[in-house]
PDB file of N, CA and C in Angstrom:
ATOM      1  N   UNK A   1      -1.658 -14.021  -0.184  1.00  0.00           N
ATOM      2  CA  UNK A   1      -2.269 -12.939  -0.930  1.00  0.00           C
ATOM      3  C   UNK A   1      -3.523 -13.476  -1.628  1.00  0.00           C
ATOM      4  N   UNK A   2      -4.537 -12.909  -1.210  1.00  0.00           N
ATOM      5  CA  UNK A   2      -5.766 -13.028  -2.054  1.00  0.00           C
ATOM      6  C   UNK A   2      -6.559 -11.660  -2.714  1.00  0.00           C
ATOM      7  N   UNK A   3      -7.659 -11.772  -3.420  1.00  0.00           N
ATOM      8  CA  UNK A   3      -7.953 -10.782  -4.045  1.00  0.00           C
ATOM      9  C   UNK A   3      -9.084 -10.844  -3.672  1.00  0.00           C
ATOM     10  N   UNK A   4     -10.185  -9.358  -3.927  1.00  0.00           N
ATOM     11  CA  UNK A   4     -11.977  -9.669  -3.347  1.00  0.00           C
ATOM     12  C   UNK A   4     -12.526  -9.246  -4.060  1.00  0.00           C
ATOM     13  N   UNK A   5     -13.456  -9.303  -4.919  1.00  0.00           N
ATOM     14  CA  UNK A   5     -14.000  -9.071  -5.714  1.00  0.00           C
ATOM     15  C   UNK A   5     -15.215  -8.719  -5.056  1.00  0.00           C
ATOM     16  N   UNK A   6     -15.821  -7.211  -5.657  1.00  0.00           N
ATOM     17  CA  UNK A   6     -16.608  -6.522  -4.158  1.00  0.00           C
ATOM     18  C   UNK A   6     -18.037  -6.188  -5.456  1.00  0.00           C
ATOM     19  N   UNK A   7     -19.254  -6.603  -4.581  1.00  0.00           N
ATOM     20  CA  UNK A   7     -20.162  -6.743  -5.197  1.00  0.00           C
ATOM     21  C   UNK A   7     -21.395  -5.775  -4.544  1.00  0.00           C
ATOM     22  N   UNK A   8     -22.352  -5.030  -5.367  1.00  0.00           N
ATOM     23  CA  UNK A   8     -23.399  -4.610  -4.653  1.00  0.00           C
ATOM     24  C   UNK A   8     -24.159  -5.065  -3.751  1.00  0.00           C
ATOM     25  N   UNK A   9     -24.740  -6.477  -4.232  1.00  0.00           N
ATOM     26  CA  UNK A   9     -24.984  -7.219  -3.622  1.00  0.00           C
ATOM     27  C   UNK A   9     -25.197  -8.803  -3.063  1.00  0.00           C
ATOM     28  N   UNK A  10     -25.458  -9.561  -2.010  1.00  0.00           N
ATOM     29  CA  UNK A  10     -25.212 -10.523  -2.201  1.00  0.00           C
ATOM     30  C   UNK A  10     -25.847 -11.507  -3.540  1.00  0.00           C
ATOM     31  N   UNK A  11     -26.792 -11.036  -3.966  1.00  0.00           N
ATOM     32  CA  UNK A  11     -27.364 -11.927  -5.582  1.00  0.00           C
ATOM     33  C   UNK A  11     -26.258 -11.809  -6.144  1.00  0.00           C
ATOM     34  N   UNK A  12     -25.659 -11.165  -6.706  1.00  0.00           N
ATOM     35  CA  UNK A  12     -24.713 -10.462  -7.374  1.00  0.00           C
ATOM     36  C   UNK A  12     -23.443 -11.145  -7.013  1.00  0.00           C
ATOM     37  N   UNK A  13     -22.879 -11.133  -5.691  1.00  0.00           N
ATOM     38  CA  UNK A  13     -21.698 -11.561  -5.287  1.00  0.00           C
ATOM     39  C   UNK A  13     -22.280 -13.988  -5.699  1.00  0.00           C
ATOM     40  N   UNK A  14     -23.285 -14.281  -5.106  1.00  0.00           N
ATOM     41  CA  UNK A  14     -23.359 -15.347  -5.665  1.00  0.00           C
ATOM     42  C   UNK A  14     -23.333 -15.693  -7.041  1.00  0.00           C
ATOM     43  N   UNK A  15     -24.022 -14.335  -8.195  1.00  0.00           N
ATOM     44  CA  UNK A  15     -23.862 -15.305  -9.378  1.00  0.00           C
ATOM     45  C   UNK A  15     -22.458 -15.611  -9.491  1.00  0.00           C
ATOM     46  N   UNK A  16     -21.756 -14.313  -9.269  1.00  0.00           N
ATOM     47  CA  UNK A  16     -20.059 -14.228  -9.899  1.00  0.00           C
ATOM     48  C   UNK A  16     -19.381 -15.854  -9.148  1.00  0.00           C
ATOM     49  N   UNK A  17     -19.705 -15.761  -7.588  1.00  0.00           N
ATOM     50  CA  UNK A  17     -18.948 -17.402  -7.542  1.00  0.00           C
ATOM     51  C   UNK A  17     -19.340 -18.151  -8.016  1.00  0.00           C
ATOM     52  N   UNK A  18     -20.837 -18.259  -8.349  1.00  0.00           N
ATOM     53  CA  UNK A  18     -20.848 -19.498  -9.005  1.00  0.00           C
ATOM     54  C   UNK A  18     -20.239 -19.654 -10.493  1.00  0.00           C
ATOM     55  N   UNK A  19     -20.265 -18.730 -11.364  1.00  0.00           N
ATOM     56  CA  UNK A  19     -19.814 -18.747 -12.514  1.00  0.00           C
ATOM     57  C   UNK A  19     -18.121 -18.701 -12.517  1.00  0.00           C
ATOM     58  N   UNK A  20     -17.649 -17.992 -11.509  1.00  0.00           N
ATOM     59  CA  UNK A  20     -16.488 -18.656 -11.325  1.00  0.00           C
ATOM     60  C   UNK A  20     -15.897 -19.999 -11.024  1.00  0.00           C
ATOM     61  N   UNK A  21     -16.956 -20.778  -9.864  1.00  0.00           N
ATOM     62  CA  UNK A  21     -16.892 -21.902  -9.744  1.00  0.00           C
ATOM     63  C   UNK A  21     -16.669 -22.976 -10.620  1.00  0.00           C
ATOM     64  N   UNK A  22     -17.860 -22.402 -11.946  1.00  0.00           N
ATOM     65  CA  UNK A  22     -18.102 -23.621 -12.682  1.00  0.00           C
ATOM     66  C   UNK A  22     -16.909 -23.537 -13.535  1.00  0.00           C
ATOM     67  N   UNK A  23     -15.946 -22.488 -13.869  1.00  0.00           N
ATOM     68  CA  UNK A  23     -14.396 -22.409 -14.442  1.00  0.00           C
ATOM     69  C   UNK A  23     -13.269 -23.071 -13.955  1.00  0.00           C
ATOM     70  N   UNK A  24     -13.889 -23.525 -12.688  1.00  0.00           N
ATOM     71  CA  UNK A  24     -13.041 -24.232 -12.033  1.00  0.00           C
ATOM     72  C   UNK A  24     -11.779 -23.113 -10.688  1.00  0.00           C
ATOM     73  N   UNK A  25     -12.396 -21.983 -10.360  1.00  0.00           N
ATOM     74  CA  UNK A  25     -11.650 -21.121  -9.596  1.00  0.00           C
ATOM     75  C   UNK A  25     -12.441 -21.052  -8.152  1.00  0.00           C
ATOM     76  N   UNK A  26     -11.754 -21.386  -7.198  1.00  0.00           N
ATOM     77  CA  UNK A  26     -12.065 -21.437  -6.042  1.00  0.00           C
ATOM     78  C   UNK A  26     -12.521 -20.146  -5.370  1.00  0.00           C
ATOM     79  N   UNK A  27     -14.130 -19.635  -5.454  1.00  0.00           N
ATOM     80  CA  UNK A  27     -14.494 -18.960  -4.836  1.00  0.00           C
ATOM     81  C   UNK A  27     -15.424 -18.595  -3.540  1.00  0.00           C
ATOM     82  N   UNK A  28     -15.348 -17.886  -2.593  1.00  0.00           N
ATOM     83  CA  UNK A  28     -15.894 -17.927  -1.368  1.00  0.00           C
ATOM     84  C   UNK A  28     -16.492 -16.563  -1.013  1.00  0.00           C
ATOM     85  N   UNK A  29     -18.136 -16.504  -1.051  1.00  0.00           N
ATOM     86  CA  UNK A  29     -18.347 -15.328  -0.450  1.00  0.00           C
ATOM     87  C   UNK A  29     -18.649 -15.012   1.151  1.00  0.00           C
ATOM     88  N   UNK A  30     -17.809 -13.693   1.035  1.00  0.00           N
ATOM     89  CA  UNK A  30     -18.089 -13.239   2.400  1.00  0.00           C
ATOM     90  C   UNK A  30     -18.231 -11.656   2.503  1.00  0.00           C
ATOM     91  N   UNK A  31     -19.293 -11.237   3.396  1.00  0.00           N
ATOM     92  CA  UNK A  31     -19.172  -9.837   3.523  1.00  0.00           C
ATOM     93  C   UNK A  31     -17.605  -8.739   3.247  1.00  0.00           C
ATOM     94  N   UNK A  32     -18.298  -7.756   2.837  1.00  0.00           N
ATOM     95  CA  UNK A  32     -17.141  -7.073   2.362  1.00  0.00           C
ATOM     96  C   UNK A  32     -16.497  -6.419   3.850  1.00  0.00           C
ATOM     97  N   UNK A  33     -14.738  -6.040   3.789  1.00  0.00           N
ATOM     98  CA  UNK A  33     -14.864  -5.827   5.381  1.00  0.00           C
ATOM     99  C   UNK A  33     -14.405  -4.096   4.908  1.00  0.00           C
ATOM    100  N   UNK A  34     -15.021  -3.807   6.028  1.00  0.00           N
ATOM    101  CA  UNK A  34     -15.340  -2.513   6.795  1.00  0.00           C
ATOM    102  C   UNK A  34     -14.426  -1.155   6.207  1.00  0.00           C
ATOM    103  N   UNK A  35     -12.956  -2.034   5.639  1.00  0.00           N
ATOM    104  CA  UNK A  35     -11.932  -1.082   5.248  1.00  0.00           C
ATOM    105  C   UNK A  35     -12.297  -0.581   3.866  1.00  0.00           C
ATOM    106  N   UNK A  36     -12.828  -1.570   3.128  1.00  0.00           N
ATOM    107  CA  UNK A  36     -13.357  -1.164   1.952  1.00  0.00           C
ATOM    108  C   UNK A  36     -14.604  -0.882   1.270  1.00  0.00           C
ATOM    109  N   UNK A  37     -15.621  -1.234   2.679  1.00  0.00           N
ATOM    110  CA  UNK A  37     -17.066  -1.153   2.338  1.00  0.00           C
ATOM    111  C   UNK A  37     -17.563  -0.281   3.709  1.00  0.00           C
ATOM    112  N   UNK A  38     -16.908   1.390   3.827  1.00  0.00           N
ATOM    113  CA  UNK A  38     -17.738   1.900   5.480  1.00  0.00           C
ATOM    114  C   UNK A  38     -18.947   1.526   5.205  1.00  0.00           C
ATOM    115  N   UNK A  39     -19.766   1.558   4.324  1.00  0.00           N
ATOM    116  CA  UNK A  39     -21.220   1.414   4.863  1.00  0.00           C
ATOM    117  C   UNK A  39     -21.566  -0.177   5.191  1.00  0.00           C
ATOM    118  N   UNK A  40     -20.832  -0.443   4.772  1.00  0.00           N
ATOM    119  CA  UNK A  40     -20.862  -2.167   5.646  1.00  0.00           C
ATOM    120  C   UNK A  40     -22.108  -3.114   4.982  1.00  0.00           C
ATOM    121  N   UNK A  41     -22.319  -2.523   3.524  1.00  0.00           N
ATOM    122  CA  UNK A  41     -23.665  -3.503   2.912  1.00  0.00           C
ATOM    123  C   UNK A  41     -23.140  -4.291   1.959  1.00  0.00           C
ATOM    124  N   UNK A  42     -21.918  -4.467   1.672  1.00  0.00           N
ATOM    125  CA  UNK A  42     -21.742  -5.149   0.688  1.00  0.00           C
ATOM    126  C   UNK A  42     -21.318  -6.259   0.856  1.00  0.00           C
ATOM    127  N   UNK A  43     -21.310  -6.901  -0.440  1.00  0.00           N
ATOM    128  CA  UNK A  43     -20.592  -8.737  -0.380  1.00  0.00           C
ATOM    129  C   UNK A  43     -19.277  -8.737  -1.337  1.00  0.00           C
ATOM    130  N   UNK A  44     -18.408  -9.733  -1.100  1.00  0.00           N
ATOM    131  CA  UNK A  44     -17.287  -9.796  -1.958  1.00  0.00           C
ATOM    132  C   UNK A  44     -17.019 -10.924  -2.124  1.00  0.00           C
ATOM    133  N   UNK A  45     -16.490 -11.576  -3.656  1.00  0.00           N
ATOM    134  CA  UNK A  45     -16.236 -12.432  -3.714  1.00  0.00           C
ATOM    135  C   UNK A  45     -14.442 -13.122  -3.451  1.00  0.00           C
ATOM    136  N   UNK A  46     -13.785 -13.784  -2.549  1.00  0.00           N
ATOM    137  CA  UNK A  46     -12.658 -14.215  -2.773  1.00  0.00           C
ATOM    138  C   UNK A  46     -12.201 -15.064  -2.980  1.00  0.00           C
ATOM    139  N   UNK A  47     -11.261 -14.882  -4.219  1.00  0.00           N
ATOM    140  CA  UNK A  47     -10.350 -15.665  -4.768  1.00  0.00           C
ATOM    141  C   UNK A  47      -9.086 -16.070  -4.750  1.00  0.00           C
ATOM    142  N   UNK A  48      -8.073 -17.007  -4.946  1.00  0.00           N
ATOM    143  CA  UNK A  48      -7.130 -16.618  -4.918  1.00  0.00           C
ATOM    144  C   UNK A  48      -6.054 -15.870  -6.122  1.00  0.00           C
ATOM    145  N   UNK A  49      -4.916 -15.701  -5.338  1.00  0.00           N
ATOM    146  CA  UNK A  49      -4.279 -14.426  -6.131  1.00  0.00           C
ATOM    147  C   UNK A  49      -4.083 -15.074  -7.805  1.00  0.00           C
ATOM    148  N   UNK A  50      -3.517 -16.364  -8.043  1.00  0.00           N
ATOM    149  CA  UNK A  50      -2.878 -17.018  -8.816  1.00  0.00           C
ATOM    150  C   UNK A  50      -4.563 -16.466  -9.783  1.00  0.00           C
ATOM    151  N   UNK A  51      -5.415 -16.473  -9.648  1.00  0.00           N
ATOM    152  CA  UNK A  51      -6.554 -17.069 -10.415  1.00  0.00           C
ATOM    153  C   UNK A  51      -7.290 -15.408 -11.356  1.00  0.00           C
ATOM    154  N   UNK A  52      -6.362 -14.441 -10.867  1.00  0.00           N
ATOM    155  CA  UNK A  52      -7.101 -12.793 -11.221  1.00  0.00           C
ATOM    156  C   UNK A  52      -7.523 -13.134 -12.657  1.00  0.00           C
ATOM    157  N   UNK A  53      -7.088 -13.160 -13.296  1.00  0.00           N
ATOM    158  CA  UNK A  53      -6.820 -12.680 -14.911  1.00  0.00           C
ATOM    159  C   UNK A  53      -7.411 -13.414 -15.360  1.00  0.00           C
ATOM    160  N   UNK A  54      -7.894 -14.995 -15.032  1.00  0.00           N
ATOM    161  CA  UNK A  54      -8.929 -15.637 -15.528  1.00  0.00           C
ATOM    162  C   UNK A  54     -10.343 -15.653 -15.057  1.00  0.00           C
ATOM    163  N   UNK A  55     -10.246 -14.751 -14.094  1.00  0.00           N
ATOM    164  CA  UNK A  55     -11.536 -14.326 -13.249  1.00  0.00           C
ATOM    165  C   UNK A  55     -12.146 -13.305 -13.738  1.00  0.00           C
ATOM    166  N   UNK A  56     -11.375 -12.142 -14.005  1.00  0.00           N
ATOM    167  CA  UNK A  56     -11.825 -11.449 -15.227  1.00  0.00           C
ATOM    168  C   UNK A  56     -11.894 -11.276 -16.234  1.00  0.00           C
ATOM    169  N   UNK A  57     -11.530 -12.524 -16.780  1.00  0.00           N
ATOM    170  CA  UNK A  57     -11.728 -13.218 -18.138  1.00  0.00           C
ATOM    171  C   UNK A  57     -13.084 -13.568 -18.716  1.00  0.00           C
ATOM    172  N   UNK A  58     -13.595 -13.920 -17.227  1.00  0.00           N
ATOM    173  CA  UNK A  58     -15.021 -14.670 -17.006  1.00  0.00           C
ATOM    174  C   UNK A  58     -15.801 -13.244 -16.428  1.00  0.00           C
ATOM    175  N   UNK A  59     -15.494 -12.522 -16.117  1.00  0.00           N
ATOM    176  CA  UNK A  59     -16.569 -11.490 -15.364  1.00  0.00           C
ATOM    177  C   UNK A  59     -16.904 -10.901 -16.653  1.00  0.00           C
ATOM    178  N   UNK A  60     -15.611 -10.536 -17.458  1.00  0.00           N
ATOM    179  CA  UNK A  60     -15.819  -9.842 -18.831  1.00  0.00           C
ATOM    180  C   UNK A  60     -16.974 -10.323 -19.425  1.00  0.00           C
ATOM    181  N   UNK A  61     -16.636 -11.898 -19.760  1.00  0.00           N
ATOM    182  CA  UNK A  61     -17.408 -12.253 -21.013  1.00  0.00           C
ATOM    183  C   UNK A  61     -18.826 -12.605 -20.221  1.00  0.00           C
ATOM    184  N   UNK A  62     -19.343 -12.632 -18.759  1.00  0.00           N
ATOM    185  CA  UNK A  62     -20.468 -12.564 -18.731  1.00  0.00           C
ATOM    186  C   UNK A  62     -21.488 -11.796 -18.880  1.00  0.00           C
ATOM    187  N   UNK A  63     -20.338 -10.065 -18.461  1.00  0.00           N
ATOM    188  CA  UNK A  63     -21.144  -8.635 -18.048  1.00  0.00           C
ATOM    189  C   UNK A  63     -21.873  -8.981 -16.448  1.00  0.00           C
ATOM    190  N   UNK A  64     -21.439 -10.042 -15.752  1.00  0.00           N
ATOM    191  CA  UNK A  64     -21.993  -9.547 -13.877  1.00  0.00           C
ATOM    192  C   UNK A  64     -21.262  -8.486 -13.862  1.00  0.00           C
ATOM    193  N   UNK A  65     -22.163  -7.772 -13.085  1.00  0.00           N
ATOM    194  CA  UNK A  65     -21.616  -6.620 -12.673  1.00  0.00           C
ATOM    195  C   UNK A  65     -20.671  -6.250 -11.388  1.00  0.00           C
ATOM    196  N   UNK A  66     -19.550  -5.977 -11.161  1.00  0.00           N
ATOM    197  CA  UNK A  66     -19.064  -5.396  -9.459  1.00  0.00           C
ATOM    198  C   UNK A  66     -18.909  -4.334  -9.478  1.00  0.00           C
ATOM    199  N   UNK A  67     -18.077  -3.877  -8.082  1.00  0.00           N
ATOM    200  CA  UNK A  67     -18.057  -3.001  -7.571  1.00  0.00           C
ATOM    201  C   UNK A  67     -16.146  -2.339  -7.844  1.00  0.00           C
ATOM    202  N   UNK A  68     -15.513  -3.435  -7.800  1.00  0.00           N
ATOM    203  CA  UNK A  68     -14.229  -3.136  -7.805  1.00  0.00           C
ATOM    204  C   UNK A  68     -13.417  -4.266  -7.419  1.00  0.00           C
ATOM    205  N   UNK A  69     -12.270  -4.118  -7.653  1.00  0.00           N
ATOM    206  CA  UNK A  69     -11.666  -5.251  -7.419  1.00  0.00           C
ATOM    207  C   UNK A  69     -10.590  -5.116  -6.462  1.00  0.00           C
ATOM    208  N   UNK A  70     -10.149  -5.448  -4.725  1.00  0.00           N
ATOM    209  CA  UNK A  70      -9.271  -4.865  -4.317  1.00  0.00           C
ATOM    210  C   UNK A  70      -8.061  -6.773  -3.726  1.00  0.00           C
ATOM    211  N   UNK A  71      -6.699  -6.367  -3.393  1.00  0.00           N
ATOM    212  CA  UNK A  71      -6.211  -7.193  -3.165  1.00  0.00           C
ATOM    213  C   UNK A  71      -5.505  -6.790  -1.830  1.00  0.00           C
ATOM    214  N   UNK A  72      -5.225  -7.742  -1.115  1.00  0.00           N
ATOM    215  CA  UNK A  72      -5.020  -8.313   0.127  1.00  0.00           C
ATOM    216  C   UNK A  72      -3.673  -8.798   0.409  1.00  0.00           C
ATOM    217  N   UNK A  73      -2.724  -7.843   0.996  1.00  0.00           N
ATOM    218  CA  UNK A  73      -1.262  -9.069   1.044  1.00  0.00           C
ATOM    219  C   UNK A  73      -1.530  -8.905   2.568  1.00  0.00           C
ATOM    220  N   UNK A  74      -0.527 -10.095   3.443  1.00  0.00           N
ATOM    221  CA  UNK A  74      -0.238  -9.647   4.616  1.00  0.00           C
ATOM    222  C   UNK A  74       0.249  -8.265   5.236  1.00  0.00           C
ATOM    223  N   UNK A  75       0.108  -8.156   6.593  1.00  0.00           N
ATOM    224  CA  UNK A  75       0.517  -7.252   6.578  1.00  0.00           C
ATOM    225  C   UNK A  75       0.327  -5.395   5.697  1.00  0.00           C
ATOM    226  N   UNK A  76      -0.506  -5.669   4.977  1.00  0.00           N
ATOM    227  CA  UNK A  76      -0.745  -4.112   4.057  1.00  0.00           C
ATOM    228  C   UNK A  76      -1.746  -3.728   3.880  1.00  0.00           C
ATOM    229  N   UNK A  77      -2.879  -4.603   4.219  1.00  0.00           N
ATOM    230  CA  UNK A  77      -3.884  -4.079   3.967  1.00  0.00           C
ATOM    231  C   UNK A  77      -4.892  -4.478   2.822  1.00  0.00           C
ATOM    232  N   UNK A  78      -6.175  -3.603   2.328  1.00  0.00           N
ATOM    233  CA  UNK A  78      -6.362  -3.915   0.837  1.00  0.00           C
ATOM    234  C   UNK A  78      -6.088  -2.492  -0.124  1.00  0.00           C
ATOM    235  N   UNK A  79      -5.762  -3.106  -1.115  1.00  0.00           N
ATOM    236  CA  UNK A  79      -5.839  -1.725  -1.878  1.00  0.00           C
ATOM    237  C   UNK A  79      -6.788  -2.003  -2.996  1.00  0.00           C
ATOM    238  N   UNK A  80      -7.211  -1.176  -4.196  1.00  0.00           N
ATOM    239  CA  UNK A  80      -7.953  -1.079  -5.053  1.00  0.00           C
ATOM    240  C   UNK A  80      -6.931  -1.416  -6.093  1.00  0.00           C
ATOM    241  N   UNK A  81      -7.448  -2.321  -6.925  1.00  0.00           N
ATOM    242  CA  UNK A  81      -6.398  -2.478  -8.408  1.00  0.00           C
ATOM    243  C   UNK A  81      -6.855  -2.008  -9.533  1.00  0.00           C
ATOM    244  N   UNK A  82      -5.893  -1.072  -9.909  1.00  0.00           N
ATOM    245  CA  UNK A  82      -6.440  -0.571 -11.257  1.00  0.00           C
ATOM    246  C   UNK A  82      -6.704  -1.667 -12.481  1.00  0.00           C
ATOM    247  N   UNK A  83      -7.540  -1.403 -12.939  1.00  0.00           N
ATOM    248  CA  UNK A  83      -8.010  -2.484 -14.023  1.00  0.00           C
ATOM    249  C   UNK A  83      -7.501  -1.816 -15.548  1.00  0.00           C
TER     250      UNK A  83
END
């Protein structure tokens, strides 16, 4: 299970990893996929699951901006998490 943190754009999806990075949370951007972005322009950042709550710990206190936050189990799909 991982989570994606979905960004307007790729500037945007890089600051958030890097500022996640430097917290020490393993982040990786990659285009957003198709199920959650039809228009197919966006970037997302992913993390893993263990790491949510300190990820938006850090999104909080910077103000980067996203798009939404959706999570990923096997098998299910993504869904949108209410915040």
């Amino acid at each position: 299970m991982f989570y994606l943190i979905m960004c307007r754009s790729q500037t945007n999806a890089q600051r958030i990893s890097k500022a996640l990075e430097r917290a020490g949370i393993p982040a990786r951007i990659l285009r957003s996929p198709a199920e959650i972005s039809p228009a197919g322009c966006s970037y997302s950042v992913k993390i893993p699951a263990h790491a949510l709550s300190r990820a938006l710990t850090i999104l909080n206190g910077t103000g980067l901006p996203h798009q939404g936050v959706y999570v990923s189990a096997e098998g299910y799909g993504y869904r949108e998490v209410e915040l």
